[in-house]
Protein backbone atom coordinates (compact mmCIF):
# COMPACT_ATOMS: atom_id res chain seq x y z
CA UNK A 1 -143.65 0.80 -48.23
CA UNK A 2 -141.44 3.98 -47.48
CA UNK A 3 -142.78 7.15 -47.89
CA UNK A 4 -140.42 9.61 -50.01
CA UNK A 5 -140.97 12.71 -49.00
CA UNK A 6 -138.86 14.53 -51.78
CA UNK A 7 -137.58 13.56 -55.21
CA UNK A 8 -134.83 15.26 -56.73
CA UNK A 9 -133.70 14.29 -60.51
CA UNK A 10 -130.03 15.69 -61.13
CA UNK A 11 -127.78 13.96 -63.68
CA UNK A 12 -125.63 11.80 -61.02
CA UNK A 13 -125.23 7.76 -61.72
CA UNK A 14 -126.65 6.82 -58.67
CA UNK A 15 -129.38 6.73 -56.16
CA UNK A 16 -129.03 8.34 -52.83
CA UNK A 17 -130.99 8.13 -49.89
CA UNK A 18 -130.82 11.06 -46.43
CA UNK A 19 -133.14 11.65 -43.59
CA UNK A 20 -133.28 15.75 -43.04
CA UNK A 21 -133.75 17.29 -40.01
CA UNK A 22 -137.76 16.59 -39.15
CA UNK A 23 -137.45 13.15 -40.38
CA UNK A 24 -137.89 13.55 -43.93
CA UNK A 25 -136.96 10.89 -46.33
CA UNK A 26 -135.03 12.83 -49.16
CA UNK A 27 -134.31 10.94 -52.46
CA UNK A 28 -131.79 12.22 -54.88
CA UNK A 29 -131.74 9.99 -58.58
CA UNK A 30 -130.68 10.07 -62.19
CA UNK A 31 -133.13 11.24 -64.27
CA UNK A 32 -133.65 7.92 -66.40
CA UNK A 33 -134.71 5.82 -63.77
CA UNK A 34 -137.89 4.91 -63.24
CA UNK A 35 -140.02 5.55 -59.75
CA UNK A 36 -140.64 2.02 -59.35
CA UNK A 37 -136.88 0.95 -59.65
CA UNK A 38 -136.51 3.95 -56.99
CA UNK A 39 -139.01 3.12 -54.72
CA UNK A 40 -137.88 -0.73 -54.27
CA UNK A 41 -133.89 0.69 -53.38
CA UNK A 42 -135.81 2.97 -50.87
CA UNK A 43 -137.69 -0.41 -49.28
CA UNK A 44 -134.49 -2.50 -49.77
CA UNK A 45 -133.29 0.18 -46.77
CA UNK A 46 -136.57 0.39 -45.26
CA UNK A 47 -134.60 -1.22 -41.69
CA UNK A 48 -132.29 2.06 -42.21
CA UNK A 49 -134.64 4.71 -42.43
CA UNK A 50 -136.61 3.60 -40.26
CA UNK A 51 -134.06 3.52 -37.16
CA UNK A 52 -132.66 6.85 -38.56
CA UNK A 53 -136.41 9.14 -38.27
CA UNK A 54 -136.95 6.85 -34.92
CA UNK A 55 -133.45 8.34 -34.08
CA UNK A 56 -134.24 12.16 -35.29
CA UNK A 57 -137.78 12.02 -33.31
CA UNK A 58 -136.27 10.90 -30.25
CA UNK A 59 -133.96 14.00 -30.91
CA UNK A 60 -136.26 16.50 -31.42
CA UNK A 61 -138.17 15.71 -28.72
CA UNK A 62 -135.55 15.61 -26.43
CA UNK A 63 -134.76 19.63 -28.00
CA UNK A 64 -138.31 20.53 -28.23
CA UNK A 65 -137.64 23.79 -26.42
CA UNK A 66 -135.14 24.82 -28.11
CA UNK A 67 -136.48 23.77 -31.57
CA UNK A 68 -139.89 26.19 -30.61
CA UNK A 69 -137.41 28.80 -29.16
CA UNK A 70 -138.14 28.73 -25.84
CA UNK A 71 -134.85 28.03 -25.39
CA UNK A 72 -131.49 28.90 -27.10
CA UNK A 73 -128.24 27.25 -27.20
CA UNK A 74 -125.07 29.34 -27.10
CA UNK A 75 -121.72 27.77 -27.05
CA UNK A 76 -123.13 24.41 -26.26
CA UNK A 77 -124.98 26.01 -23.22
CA UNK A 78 -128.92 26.19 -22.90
CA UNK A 79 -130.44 29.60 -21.78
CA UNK A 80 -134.18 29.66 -21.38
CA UNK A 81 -135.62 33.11 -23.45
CA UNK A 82 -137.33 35.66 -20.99
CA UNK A 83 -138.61 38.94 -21.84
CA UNK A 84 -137.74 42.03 -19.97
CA UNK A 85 -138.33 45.31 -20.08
CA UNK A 86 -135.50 47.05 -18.13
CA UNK A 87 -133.22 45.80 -20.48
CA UNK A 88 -131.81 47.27 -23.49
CA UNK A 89 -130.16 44.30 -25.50
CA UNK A 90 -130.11 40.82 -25.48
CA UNK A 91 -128.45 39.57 -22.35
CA UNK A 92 -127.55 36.87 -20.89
CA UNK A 93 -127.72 36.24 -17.14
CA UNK A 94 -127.18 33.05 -15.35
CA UNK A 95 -129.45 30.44 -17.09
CA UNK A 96 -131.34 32.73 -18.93
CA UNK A 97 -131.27 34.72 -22.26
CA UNK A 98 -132.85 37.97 -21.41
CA UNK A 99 -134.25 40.39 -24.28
CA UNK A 100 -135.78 43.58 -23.76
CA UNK A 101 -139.56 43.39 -24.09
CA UNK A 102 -140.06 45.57 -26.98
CA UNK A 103 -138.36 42.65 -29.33
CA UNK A 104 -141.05 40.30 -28.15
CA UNK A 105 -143.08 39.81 -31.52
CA UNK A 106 -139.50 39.92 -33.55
CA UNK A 107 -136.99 38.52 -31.20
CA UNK A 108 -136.22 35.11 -33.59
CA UNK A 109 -134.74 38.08 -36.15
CA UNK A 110 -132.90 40.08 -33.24
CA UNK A 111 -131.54 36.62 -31.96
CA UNK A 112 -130.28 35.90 -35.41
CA UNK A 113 -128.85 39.77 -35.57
CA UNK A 114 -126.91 38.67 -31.71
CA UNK A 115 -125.86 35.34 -33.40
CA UNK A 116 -124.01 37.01 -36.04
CA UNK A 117 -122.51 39.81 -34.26
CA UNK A 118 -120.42 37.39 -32.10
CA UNK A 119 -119.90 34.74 -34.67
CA UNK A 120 -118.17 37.65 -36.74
CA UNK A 121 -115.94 37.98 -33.17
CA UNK A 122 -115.42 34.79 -32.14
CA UNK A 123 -115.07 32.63 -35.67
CA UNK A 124 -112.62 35.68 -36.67
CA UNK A 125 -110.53 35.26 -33.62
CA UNK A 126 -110.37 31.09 -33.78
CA UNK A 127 -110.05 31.10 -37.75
CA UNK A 128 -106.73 33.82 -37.32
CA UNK A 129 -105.60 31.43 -34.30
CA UNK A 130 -105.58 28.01 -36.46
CA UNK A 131 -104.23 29.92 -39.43
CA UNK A 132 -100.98 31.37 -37.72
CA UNK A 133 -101.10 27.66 -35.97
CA UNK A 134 -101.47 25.59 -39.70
CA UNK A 135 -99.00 28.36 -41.43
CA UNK A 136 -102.18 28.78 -43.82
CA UNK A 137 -104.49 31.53 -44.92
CA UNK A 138 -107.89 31.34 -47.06
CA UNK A 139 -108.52 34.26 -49.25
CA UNK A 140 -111.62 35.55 -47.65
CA UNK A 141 -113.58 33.89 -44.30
CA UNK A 142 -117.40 34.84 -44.79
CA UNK A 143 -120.30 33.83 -42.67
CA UNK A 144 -123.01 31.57 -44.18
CA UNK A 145 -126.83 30.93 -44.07
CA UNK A 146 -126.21 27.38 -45.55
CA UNK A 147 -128.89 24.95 -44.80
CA UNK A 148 -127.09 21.35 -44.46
CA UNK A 149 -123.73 21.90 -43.48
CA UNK A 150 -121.72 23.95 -40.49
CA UNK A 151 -119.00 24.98 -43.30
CA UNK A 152 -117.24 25.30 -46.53
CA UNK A 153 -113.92 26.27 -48.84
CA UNK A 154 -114.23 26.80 -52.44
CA UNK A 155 -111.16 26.31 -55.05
CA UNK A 156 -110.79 29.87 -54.88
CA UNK A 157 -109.55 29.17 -51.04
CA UNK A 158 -113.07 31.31 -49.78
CA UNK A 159 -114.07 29.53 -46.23
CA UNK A 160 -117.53 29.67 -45.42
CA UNK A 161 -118.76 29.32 -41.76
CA UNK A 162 -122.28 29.44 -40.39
CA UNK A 163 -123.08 31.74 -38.01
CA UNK A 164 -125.53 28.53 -36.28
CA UNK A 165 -121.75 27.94 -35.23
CA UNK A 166 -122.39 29.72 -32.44
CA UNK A 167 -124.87 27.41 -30.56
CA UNK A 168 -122.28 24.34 -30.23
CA UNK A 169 -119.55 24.15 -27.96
CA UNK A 170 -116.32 25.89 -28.50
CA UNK A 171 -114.47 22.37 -29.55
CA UNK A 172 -117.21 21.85 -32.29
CA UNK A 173 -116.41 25.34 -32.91
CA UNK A 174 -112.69 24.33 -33.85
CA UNK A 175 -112.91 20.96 -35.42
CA UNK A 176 -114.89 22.80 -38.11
CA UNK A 177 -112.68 25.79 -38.61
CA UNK A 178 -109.70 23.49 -39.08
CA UNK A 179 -112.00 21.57 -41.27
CA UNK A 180 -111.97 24.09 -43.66
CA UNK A 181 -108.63 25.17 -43.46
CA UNK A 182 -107.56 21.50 -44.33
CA UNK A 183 -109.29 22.10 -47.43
CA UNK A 184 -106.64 24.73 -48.69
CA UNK A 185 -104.19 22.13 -48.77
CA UNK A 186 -106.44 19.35 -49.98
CA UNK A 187 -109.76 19.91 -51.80
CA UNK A 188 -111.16 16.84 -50.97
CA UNK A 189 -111.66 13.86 -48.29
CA UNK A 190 -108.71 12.30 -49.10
CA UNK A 191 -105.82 9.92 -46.11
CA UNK A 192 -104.13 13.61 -46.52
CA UNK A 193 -106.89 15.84 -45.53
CA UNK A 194 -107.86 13.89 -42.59
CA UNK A 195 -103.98 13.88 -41.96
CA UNK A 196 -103.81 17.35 -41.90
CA UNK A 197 -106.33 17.95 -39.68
CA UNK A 198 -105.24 14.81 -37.70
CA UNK A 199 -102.03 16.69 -37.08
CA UNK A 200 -104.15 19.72 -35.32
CA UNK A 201 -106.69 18.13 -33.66
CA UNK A 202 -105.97 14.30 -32.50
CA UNK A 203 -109.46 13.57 -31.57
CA UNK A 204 -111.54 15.10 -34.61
CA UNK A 205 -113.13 11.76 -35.17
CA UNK A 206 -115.10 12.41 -31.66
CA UNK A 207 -115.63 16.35 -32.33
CA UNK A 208 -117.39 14.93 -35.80
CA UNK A 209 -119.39 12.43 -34.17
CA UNK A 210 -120.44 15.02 -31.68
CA UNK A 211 -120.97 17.70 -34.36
CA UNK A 212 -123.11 15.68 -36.04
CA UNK A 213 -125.54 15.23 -32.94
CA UNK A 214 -126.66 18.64 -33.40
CA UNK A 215 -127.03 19.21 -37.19
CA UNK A 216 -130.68 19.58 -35.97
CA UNK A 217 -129.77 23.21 -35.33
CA UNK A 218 -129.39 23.52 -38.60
CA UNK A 219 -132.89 23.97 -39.12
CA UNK A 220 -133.56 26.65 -36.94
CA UNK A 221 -134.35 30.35 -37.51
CA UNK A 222 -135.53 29.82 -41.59
């Protein structure tokens, strides 16, 4: 029998099942069904779930380093973390991220202060590029702490980007910028959204897949 590792009642019609980032088995149900009917849907996919945390350990161990923070990804790059004192700021130097010794007992926070300050830079400059490129504009571009996903746009045309952006490579980078710029014309999945960004970026079906390979990072720095 599956283990369900969290159970959350909300109001939809049906059951779903996901696997979260350490292997988890999240359930989300209707509130009128009963934990037995739940529990035999969860075996019923028992095949599923099980190649799915065999696929997410395999995964993690393969990141270990970077999932401790030994190491840090920037830009799709890995840069083992070193301490040094002649330094003033975080710097990076060959293979290595370098931060000055006096961060050592608070360097996750200064990493996620780095993060930010070139996400602001770099997520500005690509989200300006796409919009003069798309002939579109959202009504503000904010930076986001969000926990499962690498982006957003409201109805109110607001596009949401996480900072954890910064880790993947540049072309990850753009499929999900244009992502969310797709959504000001369509709100939605829809043929036309993936149309529209279809017309920007031929191969977004790859970037996805690839994108999706690291929503492990997703977890990091809570």
């Amino acid at each position: 029998m599956i283990k369900i590792d969290y159970l959350i009642r909300t109001n939809r019609r049906s059951i779903s099942i996901s696997i979260n980032n350490i292997g988890q088995v999240i359930i989300k149900a209707p509130r009128r069904v009963s934990m037995d009917e739940i529990q035999k849907v969860v075996d019923k996919k028992e095949r599923w779930i099980a190649l799915h945390k065999e696929r997410i350990e395999k995964n993690n161990e393969l990141n270990k380093n970077i999932l401790t923070y030994k190491d840090i990804l920037f830009c799709g790059n890995i840069y083992h973390i070193a301490f040094d004192e002649r330094i003033k700021k975080i710097t990076l130097i060959d293979n290595y991220c370098l931060i000055p010794l006096k961060y050592k007992d608070t360097y996750q926070r200064k990493l996620i202060l780095w993060y930010k300050k070139i996400a602001n830079e770099i997520l500005t400059q690509r989200v300006q590029y796409f919009c003069d490129l798309m002939q579109l504009e959202p009504s503000a571009v904010k930076l986001t702490n969000a926990r499962t996903c690498w982006g957003t746009c409201n109805s109110k045309g607001v596009v949401s980007l996480n900072w954890r952006l910064m880790m993947v490579p540049h072309n990850l980078i753009d499929y999900v910028v244009v992502h969310e710029l797709a959504h000001l014309v369509q709100l939605n999945h829809s043929k036309l959204f993936w149309e529209v960004v279809h017309s920007v970026l031929p191969d977004y079906a790859s970037r996805r897949k690839n994108l999706k390979q690291g929503d492990y990072l997703l977890a990091l720095f809570r």
